[in-house]
Each structure stands twice: as C-alpha cells, then as structure tokens.
C-alpha atoms as a PDB file:
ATOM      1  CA  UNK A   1      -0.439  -6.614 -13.540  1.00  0.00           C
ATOM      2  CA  UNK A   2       2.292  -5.530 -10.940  1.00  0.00           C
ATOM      3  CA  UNK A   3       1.078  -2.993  -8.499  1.00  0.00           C
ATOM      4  CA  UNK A   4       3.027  -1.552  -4.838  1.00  0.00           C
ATOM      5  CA  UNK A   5       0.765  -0.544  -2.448  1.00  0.00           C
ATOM      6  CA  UNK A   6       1.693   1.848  -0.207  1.00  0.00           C
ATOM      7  CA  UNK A   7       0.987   2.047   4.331  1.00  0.00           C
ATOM      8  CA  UNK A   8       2.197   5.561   4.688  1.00  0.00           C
ATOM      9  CA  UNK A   9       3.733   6.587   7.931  1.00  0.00           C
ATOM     10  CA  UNK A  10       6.878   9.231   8.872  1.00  0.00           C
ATOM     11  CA  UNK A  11       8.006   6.765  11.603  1.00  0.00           C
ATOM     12  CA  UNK A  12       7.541   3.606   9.592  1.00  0.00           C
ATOM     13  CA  UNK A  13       5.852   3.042   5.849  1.00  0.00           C
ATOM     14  CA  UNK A  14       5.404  -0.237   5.079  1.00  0.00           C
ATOM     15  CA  UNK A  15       5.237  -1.190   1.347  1.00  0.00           C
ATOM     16  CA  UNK A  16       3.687  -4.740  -0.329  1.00  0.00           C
ATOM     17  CA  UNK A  17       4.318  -5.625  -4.014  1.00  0.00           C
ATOM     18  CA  UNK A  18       2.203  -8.453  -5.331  1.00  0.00           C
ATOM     19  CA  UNK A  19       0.889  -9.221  -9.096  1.00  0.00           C
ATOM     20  CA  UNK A  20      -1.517 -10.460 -10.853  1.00  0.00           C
ATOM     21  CA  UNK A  21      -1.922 -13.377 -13.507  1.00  0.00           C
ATOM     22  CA  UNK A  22      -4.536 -14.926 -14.369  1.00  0.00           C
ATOM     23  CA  UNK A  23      -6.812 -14.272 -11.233  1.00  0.00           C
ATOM     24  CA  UNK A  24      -3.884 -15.485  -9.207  1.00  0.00           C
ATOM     25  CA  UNK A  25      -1.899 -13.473  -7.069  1.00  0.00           C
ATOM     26  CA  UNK A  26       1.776 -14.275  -6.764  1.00  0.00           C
ATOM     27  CA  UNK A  27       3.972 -12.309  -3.604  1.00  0.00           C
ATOM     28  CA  UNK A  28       6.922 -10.397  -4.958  1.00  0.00           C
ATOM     29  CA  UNK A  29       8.281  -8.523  -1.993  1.00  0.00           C
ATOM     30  CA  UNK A  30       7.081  -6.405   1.167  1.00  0.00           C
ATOM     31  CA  UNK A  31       9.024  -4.636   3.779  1.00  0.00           C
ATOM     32  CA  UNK A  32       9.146  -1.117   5.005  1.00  0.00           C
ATOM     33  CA  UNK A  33      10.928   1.793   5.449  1.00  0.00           C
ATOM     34  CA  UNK A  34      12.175   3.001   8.624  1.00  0.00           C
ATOM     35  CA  UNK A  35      13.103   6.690   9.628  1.00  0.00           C
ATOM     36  CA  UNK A  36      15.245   7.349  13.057  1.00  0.00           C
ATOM     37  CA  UNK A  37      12.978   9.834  15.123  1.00  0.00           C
ATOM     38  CA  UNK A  38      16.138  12.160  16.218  1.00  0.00           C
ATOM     39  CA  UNK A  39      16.302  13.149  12.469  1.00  0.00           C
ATOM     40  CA  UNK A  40      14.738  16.226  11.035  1.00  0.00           C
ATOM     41  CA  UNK A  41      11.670  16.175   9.478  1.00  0.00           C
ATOM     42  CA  UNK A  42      12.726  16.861   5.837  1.00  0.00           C
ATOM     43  CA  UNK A  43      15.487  14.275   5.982  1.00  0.00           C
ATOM     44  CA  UNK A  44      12.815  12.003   7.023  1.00  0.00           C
ATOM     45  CA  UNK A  45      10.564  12.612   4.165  1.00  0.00           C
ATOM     46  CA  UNK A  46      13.501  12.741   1.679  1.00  0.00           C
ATOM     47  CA  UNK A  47      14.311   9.362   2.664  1.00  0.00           C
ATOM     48  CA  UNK A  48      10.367   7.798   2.123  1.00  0.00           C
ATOM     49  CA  UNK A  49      10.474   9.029  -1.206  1.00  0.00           C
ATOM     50  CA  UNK A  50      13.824   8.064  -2.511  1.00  0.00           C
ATOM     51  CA  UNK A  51      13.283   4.274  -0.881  1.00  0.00           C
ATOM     52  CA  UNK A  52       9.366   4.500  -2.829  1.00  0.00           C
ATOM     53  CA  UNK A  53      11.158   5.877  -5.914  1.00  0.00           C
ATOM     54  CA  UNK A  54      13.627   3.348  -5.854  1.00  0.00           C
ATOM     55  CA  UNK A  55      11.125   0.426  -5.521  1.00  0.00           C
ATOM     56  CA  UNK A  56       9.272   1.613  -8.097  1.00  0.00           C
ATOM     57  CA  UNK A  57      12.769   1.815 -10.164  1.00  0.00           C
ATOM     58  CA  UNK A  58      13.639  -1.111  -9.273  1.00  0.00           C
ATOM     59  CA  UNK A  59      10.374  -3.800  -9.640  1.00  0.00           C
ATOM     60  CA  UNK A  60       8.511  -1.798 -11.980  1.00  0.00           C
ATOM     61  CA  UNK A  61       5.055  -2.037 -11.144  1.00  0.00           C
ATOM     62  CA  UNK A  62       1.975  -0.529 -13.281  1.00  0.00           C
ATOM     63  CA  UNK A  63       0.447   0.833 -10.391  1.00  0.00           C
ATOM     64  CA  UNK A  64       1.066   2.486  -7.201  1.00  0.00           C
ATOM     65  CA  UNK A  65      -2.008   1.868  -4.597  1.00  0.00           C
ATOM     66  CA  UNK A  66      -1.907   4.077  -1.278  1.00  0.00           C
ATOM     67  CA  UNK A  67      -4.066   4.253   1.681  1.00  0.00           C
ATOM     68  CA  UNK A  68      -6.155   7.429   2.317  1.00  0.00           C
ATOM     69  CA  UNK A  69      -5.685   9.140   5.461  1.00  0.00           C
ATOM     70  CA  UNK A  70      -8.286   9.105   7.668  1.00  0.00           C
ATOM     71  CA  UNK A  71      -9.730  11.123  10.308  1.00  0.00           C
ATOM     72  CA  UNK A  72      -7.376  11.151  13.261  1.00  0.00           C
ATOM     73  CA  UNK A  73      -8.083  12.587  16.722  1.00  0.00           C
ATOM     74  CA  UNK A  74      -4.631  13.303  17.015  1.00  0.00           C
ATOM     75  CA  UNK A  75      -4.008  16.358  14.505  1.00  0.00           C
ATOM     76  CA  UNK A  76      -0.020  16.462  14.577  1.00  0.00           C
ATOM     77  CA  UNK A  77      -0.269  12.799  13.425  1.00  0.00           C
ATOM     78  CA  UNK A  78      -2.376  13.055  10.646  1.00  0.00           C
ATOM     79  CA  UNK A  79      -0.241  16.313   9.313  1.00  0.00           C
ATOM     80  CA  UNK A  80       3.120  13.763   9.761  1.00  0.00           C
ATOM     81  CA  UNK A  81       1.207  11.138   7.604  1.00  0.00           C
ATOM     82  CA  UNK A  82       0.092  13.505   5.366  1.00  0.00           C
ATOM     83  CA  UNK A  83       3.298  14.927   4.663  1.00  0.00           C
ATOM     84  CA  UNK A  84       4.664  10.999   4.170  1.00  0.00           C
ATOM     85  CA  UNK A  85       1.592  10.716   1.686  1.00  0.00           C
ATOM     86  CA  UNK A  86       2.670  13.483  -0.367  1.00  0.00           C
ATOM     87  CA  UNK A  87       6.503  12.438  -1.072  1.00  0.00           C
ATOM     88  CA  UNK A  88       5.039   8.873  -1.827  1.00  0.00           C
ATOM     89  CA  UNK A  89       2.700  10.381  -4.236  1.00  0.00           C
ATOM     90  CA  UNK A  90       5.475  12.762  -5.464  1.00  0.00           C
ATOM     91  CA  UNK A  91       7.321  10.042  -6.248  1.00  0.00           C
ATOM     92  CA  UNK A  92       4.853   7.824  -8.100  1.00  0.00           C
ATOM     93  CA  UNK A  93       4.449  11.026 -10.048  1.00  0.00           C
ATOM     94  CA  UNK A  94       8.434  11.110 -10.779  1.00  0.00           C
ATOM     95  CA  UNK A  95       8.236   7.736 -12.196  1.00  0.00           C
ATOM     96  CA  UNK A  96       5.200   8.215 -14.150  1.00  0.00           C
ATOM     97  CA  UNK A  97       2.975   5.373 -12.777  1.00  0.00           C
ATOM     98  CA  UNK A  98      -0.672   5.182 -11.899  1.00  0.00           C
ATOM     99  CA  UNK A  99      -1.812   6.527  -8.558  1.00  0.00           C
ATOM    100  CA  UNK A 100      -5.055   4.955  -6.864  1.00  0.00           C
ATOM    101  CA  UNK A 101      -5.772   5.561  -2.988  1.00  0.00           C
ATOM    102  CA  UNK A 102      -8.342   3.859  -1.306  1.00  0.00           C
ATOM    103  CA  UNK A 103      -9.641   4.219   2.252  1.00  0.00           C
ATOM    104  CA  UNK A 104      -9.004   1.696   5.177  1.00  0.00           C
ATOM    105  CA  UNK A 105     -13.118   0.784   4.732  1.00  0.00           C
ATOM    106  CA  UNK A 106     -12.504  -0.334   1.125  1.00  0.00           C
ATOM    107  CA  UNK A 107      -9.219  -1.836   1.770  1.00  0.00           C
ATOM    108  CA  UNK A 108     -10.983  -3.960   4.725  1.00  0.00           C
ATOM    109  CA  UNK A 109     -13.975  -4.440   2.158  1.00  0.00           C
ATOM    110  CA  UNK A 110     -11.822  -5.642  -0.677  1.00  0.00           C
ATOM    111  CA  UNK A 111      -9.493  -8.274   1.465  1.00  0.00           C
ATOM    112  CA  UNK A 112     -12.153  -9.073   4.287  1.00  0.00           C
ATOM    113  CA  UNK A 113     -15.302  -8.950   2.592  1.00  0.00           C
ATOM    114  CA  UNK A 114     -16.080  -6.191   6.204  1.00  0.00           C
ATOM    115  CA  UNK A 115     -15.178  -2.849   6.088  1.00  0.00           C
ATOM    116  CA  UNK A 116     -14.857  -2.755   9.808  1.00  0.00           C
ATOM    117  CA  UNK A 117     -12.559  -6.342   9.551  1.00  0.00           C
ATOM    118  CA  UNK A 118     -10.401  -6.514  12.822  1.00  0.00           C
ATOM    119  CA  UNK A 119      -6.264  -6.183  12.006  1.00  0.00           C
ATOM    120  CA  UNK A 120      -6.082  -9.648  12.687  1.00  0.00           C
ATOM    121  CA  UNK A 121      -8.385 -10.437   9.933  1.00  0.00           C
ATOM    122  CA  UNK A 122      -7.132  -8.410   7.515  1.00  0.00           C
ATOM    123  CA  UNK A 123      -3.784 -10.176   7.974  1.00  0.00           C
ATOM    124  CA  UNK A 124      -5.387 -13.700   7.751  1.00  0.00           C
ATOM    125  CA  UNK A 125      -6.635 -12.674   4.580  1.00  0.00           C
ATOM    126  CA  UNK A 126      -3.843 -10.945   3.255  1.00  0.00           C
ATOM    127  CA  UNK A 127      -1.900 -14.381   4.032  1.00  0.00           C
ATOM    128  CA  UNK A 128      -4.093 -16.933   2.699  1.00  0.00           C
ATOM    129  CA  UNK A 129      -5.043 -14.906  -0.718  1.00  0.00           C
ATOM    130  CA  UNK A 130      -1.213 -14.427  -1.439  1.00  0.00           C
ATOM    131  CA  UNK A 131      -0.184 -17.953   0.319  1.00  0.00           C
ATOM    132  CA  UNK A 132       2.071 -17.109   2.428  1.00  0.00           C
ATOM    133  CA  UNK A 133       3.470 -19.550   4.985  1.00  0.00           C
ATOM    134  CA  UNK A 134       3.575 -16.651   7.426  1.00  0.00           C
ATOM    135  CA  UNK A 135       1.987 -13.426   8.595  1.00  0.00           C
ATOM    136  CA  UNK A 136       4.078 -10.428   7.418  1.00  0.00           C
ATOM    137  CA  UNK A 137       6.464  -9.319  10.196  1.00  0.00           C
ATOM    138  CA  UNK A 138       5.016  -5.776  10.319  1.00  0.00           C
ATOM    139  CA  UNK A 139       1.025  -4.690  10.770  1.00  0.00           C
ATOM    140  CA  UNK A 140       2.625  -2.016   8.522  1.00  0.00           C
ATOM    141  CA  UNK A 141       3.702  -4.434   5.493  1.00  0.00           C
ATOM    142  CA  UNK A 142       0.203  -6.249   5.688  1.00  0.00           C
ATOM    143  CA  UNK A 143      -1.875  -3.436   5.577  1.00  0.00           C
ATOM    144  CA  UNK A 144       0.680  -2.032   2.237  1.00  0.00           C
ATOM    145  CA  UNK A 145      -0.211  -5.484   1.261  1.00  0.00           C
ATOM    146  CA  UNK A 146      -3.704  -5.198   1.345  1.00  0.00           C
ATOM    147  CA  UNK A 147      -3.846  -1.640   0.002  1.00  0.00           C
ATOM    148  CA  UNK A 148      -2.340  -3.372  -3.194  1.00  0.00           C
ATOM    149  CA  UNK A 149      -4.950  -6.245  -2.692  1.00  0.00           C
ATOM    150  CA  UNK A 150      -7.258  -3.634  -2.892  1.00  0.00           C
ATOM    151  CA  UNK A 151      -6.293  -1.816  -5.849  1.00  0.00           C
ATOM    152  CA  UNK A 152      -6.283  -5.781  -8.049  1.00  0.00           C
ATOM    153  CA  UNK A 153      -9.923  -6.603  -6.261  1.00  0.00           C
ATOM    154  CA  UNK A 154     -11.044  -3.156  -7.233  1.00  0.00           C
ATOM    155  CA  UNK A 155      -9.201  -3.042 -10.823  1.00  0.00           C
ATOM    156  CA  UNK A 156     -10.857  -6.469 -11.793  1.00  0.00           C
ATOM    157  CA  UNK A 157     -14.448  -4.768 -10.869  1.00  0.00           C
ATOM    158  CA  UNK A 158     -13.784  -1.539 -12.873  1.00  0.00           C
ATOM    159  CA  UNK A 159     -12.687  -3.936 -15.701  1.00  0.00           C
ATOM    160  CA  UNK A 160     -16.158  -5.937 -15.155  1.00  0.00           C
ATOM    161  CA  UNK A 161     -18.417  -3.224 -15.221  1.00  0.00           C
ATOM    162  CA  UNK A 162     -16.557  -1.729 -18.445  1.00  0.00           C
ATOM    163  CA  UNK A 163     -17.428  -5.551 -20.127  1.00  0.00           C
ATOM    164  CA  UNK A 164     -13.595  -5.530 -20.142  1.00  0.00           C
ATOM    165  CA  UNK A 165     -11.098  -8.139 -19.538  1.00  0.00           C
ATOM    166  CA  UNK A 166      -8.034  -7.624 -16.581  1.00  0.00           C
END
C-alpha cells in the first residue's frame, strides 16, 4: 500500500510518501511546500492544494493520512492551519482517495511507541523504520512522514482485529 501523509501548515506543509510491502516500508519521496508570507491568503491556500493534488496525481497513493489539529494557545494559528487542512482534504476529496487523520498522540504512539515522544525521537524513528541514511531536512517532512507511518502501523491493526490480512 502507498499512502502520503500530510504536516499541514499555511507557511510550510511538509508531505512524506512511503509504502508498504510485505511489512517493509520502502521511502518514495518527502518534501514540502512552501508559501511566500507577502502573498494573500487565498493564493496561499490555492497553492497547498494544487501541489497536494498534484502529488497525489502524480505518485498515486491509496491513502492520504493527515495530522489533526490540535489545541493551540495561539487562535489565529490554529484558524491558518485549519484553513491549510481543509484545501488538503479538499483535494484528497478531488482525487477520490482515502482520508484518515490522526492526532500528534497517536502519530507519536504509532512511530515512538510514547505518545508524548520528544521531536527528536520521532525523527530517529521515522529514520531508522524507513532506513534512511539521514534525518529529513525539515521537522515538517518527518512529522508528514510519520503521519503516514501512522496511518500503515494503524492500518495493519485495523486489518488484525478484522482477522484480515494487509
């Protein structure tokens, strides 16, 4: 199974796709997507979900994992990474692919084995389980990584309690 997972953010969105064979996981591609701050806000958006759709045109995953927003102190940010959320979703809708989102706990749960896992640990894991010879360049591609971690560790459990096979 191919999956994207999805770091939303209006400034920066990082995005990870990885798939699965066999119980192994096998790094296709991660990066992220980068809007200039003098540009207005729909422009900014616009672009997020034509690079997503794109992606999603281009590697054609089966899934499309994305982080949850959480609680943020800071109310203007979590509107501004709400509003990324919903063009990313938007566009996994406009491709017809599966949507998951999963909190930063169960992310940190699924790829640290701790739901309150430091950064730092989360990126450790994220390298070793897709053996890479490097951390990601961005925090935001690792944790787009892990979010699509997440969604393979949590698809094989679904699949187990079902008496299935991934």
């Amino acid at each position: 199974m191919r999956v994207i997972g999805i770091d939303p953010g209006v400034a920066i969105t990082g995005y990870g796709l990885i798939e699965e064979s066999g119980g192994d996981y096998r790094y296709i591609a991660s990066g992220s997507v980068r809007t200039q701050k003098d540009r207005d806000s729909a422009s900014r958006l616009m672009e997020i979900h034509d690079c997503i759709y794109d992606l999603v045109a281009e590697y054609s995953p089966q899934a499309l994992a994305v982080e949850k927003l959480f609680f943020s102190k800071n109310v203007r940010t979590a509107f501004q990474v709400g509003e990324a959320r919903g063009v990313i979703i938007l566009a996994a809708a406009r491709c017809s692919i599966d949507l998951f989102e999963y909190t930063p706990l169960q992310v940190k749960q699924a790829v640290a084995g701790y739901g309150k896992a430091e950064k730092m640990q989360v990126q450790k894991m994220v390298q070793m389980l897709l053996k890479l010879h490097t951390l990601p360049k961005l925090d935001d591609e690792a944790d787009a990584l892990a979010v699509a971690l997440c969604h393979l560790q949590n698809r094989r459990f679904q699949e187990a309690l079902k008496g299935g096979k991934p």
